[in-house]
Protein backbone atom coordinates (compact mmCIF):
# COMPACT_ATOMS: atom_id res chain seq x y z
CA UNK A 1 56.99 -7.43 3.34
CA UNK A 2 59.91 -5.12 2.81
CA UNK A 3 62.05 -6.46 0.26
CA UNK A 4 59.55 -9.21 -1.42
CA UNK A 5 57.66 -8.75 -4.23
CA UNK A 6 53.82 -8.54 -3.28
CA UNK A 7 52.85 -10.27 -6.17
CA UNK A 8 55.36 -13.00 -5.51
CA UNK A 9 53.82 -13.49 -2.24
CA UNK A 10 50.45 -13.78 -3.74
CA UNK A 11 51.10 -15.78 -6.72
CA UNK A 12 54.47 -17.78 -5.85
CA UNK A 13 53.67 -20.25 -8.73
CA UNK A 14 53.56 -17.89 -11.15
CA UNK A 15 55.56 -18.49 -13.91
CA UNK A 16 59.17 -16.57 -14.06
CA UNK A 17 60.72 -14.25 -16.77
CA UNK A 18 57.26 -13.10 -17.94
CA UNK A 19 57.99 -10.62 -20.53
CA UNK A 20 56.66 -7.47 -18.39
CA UNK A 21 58.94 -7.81 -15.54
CA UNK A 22 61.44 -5.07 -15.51
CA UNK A 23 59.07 -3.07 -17.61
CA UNK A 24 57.19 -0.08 -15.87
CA UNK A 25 59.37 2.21 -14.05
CA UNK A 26 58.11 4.60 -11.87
CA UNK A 27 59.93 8.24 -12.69
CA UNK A 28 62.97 8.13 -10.06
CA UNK A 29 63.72 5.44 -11.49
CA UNK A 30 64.60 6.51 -14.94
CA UNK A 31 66.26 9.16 -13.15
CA UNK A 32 68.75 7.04 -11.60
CA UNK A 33 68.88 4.70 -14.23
CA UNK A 34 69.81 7.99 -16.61
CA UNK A 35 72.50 8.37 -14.50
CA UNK A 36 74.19 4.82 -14.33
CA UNK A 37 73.98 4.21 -18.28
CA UNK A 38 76.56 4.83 -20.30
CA UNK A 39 77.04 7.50 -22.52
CA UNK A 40 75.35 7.08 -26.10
CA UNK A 41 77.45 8.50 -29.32
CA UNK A 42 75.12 8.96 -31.84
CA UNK A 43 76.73 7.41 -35.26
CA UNK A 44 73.36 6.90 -37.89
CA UNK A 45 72.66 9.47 -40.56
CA UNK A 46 69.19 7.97 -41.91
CA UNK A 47 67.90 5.30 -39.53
CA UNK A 48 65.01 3.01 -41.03
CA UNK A 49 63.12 -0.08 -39.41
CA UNK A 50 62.76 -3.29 -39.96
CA UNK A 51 59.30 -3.80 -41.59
CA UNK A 52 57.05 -6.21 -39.26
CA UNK A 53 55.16 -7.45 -42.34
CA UNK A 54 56.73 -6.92 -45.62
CA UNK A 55 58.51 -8.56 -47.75
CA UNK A 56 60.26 -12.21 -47.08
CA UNK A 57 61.87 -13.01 -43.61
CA UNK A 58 65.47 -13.27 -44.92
CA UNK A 59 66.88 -13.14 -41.49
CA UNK A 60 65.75 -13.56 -38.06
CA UNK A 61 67.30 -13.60 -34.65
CA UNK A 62 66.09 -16.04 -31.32
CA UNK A 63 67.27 -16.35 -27.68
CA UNK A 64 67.59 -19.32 -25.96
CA UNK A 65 68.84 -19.52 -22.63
CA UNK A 66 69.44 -22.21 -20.48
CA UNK A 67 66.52 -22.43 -18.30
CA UNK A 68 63.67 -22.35 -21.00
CA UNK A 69 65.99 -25.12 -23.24
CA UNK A 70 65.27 -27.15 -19.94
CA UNK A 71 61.78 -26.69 -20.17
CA UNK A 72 59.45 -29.32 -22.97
CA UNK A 73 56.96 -27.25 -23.87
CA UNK A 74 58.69 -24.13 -24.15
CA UNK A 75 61.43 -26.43 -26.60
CA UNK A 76 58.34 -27.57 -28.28
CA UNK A 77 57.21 -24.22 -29.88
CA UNK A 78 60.58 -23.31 -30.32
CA UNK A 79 61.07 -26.06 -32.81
CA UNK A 80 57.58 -25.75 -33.85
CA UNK A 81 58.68 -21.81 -35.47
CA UNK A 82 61.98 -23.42 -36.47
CA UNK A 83 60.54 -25.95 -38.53
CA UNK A 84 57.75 -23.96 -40.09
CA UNK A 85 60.19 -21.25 -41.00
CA UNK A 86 61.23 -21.58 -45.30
CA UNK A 87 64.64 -23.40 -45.56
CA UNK A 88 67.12 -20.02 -47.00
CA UNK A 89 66.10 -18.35 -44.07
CA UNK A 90 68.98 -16.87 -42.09
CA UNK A 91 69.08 -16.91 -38.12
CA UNK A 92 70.98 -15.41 -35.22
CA UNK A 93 71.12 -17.66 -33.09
CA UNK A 94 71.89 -16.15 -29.19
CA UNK A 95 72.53 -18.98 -26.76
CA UNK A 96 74.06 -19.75 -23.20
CA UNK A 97 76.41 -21.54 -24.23
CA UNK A 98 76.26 -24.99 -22.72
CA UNK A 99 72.93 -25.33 -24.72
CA UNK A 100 74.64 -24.34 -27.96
CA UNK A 101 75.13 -28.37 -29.15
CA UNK A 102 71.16 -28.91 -28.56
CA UNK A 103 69.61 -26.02 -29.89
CA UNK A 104 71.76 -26.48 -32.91
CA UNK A 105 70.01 -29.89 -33.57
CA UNK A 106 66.78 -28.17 -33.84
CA UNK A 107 68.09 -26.22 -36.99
CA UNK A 108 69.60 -29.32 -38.32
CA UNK A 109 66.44 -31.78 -37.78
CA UNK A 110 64.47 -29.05 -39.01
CA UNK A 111 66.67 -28.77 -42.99
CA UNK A 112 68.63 -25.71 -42.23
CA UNK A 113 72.02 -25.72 -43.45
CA UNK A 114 74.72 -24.96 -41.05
CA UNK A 115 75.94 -22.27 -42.69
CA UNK A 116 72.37 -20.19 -42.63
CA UNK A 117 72.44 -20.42 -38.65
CA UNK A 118 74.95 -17.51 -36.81
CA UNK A 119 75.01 -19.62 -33.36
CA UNK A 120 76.08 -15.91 -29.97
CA UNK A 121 77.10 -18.27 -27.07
CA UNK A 122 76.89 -16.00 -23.88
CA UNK A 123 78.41 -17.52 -20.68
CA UNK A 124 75.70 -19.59 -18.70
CA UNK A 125 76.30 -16.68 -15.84
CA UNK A 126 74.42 -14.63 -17.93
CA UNK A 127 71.10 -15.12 -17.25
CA UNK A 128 68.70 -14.23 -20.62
CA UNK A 129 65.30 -14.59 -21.22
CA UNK A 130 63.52 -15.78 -24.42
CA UNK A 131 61.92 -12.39 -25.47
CA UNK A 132 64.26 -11.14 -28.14
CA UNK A 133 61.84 -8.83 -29.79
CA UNK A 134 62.42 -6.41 -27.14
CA UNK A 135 66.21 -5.11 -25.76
CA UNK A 136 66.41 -3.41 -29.19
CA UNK A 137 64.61 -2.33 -32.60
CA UNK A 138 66.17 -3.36 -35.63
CA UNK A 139 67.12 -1.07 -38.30
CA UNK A 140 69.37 -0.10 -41.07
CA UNK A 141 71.31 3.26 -41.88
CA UNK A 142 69.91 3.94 -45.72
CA UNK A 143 72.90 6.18 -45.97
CA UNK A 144 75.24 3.13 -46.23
CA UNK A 145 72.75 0.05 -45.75
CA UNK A 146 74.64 -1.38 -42.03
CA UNK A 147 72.41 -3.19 -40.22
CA UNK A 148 71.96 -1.85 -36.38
CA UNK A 149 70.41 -3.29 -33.11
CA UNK A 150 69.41 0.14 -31.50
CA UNK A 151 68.94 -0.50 -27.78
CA UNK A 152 67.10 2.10 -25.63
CA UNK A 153 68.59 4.49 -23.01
CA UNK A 154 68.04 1.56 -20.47
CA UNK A 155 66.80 -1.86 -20.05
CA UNK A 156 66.44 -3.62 -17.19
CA UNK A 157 65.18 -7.47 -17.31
CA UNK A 158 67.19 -10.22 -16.60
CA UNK A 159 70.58 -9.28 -18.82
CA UNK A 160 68.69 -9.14 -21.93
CA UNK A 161 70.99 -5.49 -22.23
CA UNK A 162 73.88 -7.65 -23.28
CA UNK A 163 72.32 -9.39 -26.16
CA UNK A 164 73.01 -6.68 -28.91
CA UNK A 165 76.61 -5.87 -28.03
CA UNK A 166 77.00 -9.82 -27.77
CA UNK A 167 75.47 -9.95 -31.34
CA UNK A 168 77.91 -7.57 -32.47
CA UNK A 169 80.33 -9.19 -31.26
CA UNK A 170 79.61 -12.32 -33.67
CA UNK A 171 77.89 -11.01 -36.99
CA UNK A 172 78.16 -7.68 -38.88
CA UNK A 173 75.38 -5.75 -36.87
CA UNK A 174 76.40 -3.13 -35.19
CA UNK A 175 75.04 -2.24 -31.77
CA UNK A 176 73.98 1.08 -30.52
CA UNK A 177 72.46 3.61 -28.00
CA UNK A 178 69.90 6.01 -28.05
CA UNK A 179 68.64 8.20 -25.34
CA UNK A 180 64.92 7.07 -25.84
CA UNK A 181 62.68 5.06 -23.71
CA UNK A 182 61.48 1.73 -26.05
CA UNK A 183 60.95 -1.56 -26.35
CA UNK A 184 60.72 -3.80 -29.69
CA UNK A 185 57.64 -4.95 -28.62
CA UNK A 186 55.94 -1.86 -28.67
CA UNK A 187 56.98 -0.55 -32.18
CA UNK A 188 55.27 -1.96 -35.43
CA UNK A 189 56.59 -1.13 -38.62
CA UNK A 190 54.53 -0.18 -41.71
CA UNK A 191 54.97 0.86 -45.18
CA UNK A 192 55.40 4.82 -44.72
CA UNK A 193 54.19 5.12 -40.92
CA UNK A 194 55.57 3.45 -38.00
CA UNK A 195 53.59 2.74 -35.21
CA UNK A 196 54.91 3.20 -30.92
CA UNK A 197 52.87 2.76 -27.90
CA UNK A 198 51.75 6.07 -26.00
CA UNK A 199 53.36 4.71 -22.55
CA UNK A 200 56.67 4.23 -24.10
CA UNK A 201 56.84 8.28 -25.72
CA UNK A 202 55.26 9.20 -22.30
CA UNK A 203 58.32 7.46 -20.19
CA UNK A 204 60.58 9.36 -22.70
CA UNK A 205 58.86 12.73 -21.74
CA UNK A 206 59.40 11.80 -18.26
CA UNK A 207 63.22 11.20 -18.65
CA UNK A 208 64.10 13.95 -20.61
CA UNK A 209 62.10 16.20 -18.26
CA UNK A 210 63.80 14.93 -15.27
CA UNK A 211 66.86 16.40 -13.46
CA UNK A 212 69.75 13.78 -14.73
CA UNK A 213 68.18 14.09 -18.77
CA UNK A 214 70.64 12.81 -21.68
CA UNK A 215 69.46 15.30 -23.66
CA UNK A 216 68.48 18.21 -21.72
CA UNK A 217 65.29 20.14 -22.89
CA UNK A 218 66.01 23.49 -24.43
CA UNK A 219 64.51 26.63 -22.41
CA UNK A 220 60.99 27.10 -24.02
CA UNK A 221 60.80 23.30 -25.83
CA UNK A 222 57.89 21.44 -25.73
CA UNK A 223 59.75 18.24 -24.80
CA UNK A 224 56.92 16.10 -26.41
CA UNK A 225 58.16 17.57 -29.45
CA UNK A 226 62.44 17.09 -28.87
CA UNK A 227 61.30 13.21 -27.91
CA UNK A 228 59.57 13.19 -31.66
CA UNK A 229 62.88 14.82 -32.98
CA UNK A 230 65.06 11.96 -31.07
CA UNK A 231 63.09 8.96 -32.48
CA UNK A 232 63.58 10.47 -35.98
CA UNK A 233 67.53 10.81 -35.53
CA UNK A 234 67.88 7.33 -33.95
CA UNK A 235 65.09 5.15 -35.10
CA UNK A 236 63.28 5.91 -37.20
CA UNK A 237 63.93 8.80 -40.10
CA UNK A 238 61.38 8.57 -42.78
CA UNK A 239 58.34 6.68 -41.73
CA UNK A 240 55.66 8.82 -40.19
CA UNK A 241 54.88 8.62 -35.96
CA UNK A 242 51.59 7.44 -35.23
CA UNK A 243 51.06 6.72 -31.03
CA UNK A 244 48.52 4.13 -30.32
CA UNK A 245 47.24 4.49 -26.77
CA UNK A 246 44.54 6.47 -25.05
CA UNK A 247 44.47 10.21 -24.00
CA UNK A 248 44.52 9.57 -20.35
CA UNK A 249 45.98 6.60 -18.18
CA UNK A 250 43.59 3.40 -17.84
CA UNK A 251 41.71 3.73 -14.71
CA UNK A 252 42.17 0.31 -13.59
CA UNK A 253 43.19 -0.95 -10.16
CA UNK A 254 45.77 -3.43 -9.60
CA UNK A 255 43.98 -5.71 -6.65
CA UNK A 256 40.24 -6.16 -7.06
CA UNK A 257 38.06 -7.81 -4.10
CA UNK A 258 35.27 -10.00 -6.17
CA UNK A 259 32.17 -11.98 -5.06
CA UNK A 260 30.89 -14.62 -7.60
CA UNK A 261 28.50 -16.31 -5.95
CA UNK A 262 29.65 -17.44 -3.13
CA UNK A 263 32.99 -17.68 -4.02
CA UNK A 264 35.67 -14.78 -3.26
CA UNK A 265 38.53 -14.03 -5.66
CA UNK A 266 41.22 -11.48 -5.53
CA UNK A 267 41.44 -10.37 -8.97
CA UNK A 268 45.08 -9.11 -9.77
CA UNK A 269 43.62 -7.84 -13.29
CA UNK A 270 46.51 -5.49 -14.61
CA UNK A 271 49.08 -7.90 -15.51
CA UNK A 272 49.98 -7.24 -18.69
CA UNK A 273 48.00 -3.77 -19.14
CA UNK A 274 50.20 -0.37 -19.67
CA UNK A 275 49.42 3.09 -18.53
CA UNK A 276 47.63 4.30 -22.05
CA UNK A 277 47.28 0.97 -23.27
CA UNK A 278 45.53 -1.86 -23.05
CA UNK A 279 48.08 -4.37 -23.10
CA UNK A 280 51.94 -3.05 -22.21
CA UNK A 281 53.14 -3.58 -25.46
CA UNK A 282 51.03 -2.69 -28.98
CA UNK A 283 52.42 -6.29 -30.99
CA UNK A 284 50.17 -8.06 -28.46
CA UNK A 285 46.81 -6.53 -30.00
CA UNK A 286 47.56 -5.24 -33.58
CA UNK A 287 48.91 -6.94 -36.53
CA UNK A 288 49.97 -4.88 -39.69
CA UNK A 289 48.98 -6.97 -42.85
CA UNK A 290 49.42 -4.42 -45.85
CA UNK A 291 47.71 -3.18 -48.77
CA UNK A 292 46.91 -4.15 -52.32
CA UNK A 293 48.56 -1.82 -54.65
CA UNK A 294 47.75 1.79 -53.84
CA UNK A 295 44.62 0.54 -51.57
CA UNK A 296 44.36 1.58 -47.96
CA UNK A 297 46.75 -0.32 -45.34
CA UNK A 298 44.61 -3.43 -43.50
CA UNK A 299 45.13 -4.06 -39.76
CA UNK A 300 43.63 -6.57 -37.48
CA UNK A 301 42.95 -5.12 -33.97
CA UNK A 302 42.18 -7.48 -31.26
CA UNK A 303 38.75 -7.47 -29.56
CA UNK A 304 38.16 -9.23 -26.10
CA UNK A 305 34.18 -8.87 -26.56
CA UNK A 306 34.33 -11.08 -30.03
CA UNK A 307 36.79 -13.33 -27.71
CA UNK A 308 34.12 -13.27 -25.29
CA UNK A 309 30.88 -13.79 -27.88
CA UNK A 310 32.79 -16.68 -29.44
CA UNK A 311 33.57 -18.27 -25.63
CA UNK A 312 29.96 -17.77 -24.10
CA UNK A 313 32.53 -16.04 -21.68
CA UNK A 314 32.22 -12.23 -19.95
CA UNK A 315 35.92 -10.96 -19.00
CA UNK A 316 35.22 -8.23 -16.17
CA UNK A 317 38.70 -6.48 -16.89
CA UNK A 318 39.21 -7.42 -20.49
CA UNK A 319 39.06 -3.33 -21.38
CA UNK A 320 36.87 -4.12 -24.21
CA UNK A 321 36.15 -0.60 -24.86
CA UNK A 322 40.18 0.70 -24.79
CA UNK A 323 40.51 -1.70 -27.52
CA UNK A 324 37.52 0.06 -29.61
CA UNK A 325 38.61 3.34 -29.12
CA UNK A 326 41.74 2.03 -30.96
CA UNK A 327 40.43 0.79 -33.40
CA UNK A 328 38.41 3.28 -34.35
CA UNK A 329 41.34 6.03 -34.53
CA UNK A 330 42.97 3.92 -36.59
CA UNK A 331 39.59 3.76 -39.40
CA UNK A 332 39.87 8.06 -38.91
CA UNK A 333 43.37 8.19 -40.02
CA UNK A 334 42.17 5.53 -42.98
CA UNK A 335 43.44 1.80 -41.92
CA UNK A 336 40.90 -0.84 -42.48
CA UNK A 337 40.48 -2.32 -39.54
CA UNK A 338 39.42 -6.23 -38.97
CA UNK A 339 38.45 -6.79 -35.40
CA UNK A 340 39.96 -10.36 -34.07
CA UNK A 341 39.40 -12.66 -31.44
CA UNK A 342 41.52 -11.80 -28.26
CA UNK A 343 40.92 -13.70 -24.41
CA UNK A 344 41.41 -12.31 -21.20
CA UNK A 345 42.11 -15.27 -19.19
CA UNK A 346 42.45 -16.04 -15.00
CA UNK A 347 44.81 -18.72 -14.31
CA UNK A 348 43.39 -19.84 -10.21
CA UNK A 349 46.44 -19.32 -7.74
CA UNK A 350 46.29 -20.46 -3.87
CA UNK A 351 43.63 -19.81 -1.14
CA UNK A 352 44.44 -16.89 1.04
CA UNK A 353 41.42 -16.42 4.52
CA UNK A 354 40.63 -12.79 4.73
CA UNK A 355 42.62 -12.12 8.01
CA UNK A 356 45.67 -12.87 5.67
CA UNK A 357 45.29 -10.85 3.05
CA UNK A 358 44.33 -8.03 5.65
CA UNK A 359 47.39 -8.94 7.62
CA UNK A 360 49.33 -8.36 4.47
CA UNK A 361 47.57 -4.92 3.47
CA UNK A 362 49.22 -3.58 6.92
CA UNK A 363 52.66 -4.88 6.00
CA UNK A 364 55.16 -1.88 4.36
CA UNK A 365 54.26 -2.09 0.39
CA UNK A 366 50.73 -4.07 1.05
CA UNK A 367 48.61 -1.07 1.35
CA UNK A 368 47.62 -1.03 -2.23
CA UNK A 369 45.32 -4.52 -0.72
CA UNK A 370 43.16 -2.42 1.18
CA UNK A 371 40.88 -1.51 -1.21
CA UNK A 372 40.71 -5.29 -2.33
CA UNK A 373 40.43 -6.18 1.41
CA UNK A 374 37.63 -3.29 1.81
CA UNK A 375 35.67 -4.35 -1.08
CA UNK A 376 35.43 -8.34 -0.38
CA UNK A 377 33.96 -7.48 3.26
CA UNK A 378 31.85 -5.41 2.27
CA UNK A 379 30.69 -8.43 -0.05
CA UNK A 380 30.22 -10.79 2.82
CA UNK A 381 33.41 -11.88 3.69
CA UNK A 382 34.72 -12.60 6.91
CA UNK A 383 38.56 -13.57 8.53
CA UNK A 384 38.09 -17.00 7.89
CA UNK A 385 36.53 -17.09 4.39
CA UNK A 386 38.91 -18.16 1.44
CA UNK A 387 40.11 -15.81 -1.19
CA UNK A 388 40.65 -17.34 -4.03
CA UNK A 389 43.49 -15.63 -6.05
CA UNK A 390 42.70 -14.64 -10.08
CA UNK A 391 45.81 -14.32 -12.12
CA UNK A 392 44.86 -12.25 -15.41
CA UNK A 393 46.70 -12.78 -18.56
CA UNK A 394 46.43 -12.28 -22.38
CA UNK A 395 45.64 -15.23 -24.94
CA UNK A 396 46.42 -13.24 -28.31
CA UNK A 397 46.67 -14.41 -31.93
CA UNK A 398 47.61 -10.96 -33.20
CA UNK A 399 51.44 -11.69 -31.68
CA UNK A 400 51.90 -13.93 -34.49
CA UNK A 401 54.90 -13.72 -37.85
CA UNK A 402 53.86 -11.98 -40.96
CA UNK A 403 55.30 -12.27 -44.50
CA UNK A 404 53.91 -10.41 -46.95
CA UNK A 405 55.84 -10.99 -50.45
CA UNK A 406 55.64 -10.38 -53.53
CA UNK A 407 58.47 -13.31 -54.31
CA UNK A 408 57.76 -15.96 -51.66
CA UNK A 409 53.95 -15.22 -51.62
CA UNK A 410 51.85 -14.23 -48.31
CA UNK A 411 52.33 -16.26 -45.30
CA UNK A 412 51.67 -16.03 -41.87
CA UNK A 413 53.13 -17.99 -38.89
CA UNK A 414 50.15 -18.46 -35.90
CA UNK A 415 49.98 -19.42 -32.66
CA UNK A 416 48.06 -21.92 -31.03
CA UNK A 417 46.32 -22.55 -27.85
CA UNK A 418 43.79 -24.99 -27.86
CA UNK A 419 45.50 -27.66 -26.07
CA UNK A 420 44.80 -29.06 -22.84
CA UNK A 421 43.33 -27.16 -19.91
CA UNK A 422 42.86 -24.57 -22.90
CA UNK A 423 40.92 -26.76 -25.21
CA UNK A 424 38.13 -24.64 -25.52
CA UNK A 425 40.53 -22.07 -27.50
CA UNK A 426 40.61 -24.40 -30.07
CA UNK A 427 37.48 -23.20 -32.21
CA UNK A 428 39.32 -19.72 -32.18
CA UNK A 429 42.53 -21.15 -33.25
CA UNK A 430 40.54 -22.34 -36.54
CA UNK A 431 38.60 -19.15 -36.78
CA UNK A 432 41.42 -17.47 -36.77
CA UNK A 433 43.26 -19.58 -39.69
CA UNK A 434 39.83 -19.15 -41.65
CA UNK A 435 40.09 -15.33 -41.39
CA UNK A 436 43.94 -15.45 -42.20
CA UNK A 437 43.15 -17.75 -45.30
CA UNK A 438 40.24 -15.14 -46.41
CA UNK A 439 43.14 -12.79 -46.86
CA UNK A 440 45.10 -14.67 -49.57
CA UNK A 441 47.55 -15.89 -46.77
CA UNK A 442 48.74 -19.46 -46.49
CA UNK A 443 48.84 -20.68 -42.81
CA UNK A 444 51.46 -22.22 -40.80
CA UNK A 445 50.00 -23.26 -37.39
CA UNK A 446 52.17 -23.65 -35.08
CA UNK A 447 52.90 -25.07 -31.64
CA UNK A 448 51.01 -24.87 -28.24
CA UNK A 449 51.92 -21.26 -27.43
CA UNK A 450 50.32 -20.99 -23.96
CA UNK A 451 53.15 -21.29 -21.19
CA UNK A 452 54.18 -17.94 -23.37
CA UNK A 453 51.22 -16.19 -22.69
CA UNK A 454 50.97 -17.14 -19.21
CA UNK A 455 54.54 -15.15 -19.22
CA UNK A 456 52.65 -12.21 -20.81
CA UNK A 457 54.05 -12.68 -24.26
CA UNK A 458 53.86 -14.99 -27.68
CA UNK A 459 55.72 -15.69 -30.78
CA UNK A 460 56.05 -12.33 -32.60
CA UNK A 461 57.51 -11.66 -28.93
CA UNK A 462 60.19 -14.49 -29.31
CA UNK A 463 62.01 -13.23 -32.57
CA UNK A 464 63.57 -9.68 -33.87
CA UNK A 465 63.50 -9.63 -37.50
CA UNK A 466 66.88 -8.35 -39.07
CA UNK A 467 66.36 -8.80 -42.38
CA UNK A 468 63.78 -8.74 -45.39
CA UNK A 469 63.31 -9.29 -48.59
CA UNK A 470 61.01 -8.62 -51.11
């Protein structure tokens, strides 16, 4: 099996560019990734983030590349955001660039003024993907109010690493480098805190402890404490750290060997799940909404077991308890938390006998199957029963657009996914506009969002806000 993906060989239909590929390296790999990036100048005297809830979208940047303009549905949510988006909104538009004349009709069909769209053709060599949220945080020097895409000390899926110096190349935002392990997607922005994932600070720990570090640890430095020091001088210079994640990594296997009756599955449960977290990036499960006045800061937090009690379903992986300890940190440090709706889903893959899959534990790289293999004969299986593969994946409405403002009002921008094969989701999609509504929100529902979550990834995932108002 040397030099194929397992999980390609298992799931070859899966669905490409989900938005975790690329995105857990193992610790020689930062090291040698340390030592092929370039060198970072630091230029920022007071970094500060974009907010991910307050104040008025003013400006907001998408990716489109080639391959997912090609695809219906994908083009169908696009336009479905587009459209639902307030006509004075500014965009950033990054595009290959033989796509640039169609995804330019979407703006126009949709009332946005030429002039409001900033259309970044990149060559169609340059294969993107459509997750812009992540490659970079967005923030602003307060010193002198520039506008910056910060990109992390490395990033390594698809060429999504070229976006912000291409950006830079067409607008005023500048592009820079930091020597930090991040991605968008796992930072959410609040009113004096800002909010990172623990796997992210715990990959940082890892590089600057190794032997090729960009910034090498002084002699008796905690280097949990320099990494804290780092993210204040390059992202983030006033807002308060908090780390959402558990103490110790998620004991949770990659291959599971499960009986249901007498059907067999081989679970592959961990797509999508981080080291400390329950899902590999924090915008999946929590959603900042604000206060009122001086009042304590609300959040909704994500909750597979009032996903399943709404379903009549039982998730065996769904990590129902991770979630909980989460949310109840965040009541200790004084959030009020809502809990939400949020599905772990299988999608059914192809039929593998036992002998296979036991062939392919013996291969180089297919040991981690043994377990699996171990587990479903020991449940009755045999060489020539069928396995069944089980895909796992997230259906979340917490990775949705949030506009709290005073001048434009409070909206929010929502995902759907109670369409087709997923039809049953469609109670939750109105629950969920009931409970936004029940916080003074007006609701914008928007398009059928699930070929994005079979990637791993949804709408707040497809966007990098660059600007707000008030």
């Amino acid at each position: 099996m040397t030099g194929r993906s397992l999980y390609r060989v298992l799931v070859p239909d899966a669905p490409l560019h989900r938005r975790t590929e690329g995105d857990r390296p193992a610790a020689p790999e930062i090291v040698s990734r340390a030592e092929a990036a370039r060198q970072v100048v630091p230029g920022l005297q007071s970094p500060s983030l974009t907010s991910s809830f307050s104040g008025s979208i003013d400006r907001i940047l998408f990716c489109f590349p080639a391959w997912a303009v090609a695809d219906p549905t994908l083009v169908a949510a696009y336009t479905s955001v587009i459209g639902a988006l307030r006509i004075g909104t500014r965009f950033i538009v990054v595009h290959n660039a033989s796509v640039g004349l169609a995804v330019e009709g979407w703006f126009a069909d949709a009332g946005h003024p030429p002039e409001n769209v900033e259309r970044v053709p990149l060559p169609d060599y340059v294969l993107v993907t459509d997750w812009a949220e992540d490659a970079y945080v967005s923030l602003q020097d307060a010193a002198d109010g520039v506008a910056y895409l910060m990109e992390p000390w490395t990033f390594l899926r698809a060429g999504d690493a070229l976006i912000a110096d291409a950006v830079e190349e067409h607008t005023a935002i500048r592009a820079s480098g930091s020597p930090l392990i991040f991605q968008g997607g796992n930072c959410l922005v609040g009113g004096d805190f800002w909010m990172l994932g623990a796997d992210y600070f715990a990959d940082t720990v890892a590089l600057l402890s190794g032997r090729s570090s960009p910034v090498p640890v002084p002699s008796g430095t905690d280097p949990r404490r320099l990494v804290n020091q780092l993210f204040s001088a390059y992202v983030e210079n006033s807002r308060k750290l908090i780390l959402i994640g558990t103490k110790k990594p998620i004991p949770l296997r990659d291959y599971v060997g499960t009986r249901v009756g007498d059907d067999y599955y081989l679970d592959l449960p961990t797509g999508g799940t981080g080291t400390f977290q329950p899902i590999f990036h924090i915008d999946m499960f929590i959603t900042l909404i604000g206060g009122e006045d001086d009042g304590p800061f609300q959040v909704l937090v994500g909750s597979p077991t009032v996903g399943d009690g709404h379903l009549g379903t039982s998730a065996p992986f769904a990590l129902a308890e991770v979630y909980d300890g989460i949310a109840k940190e965040l009541e200790q440090v004084g959030f009020v938390v809502t809990r939400n709706p949020l599905v772990h889903r299988a999608t059914l893959g192809r039929t593998f006998e036992l002998r296979e899959l036991r062939a392919l534990s013996r291969e180089p790289d297919g040991e981690v199957l043994a377990p699996a293999v171990a587990e479903l004969a020991a449940a009755g299986a045999v060489d020539a029963t069928e396995i069944r593969i089980r895909d796992w994946h997230h259906i979340t409405w917490n990775n949705c657009l949030v506009e709290n403002s005073q001048v434009v009002g409070k909206h929010v921008y929502l995902p759907t996914f109670g369409h087709g094969d997923h039809a049953d989701l469609a109670s939750i999609d109105s629950q969920m506009e009931a409970l936004w509504e029940g916080l003074g929100f007006t609701v914008h529902m928007l398009g059928d969002f699930n070929p994005f979550a079979s990637r791993q990834g949804v709408v707040h995932c497809i966007k990098k806000y660059v600007a707000r108002g008030g």
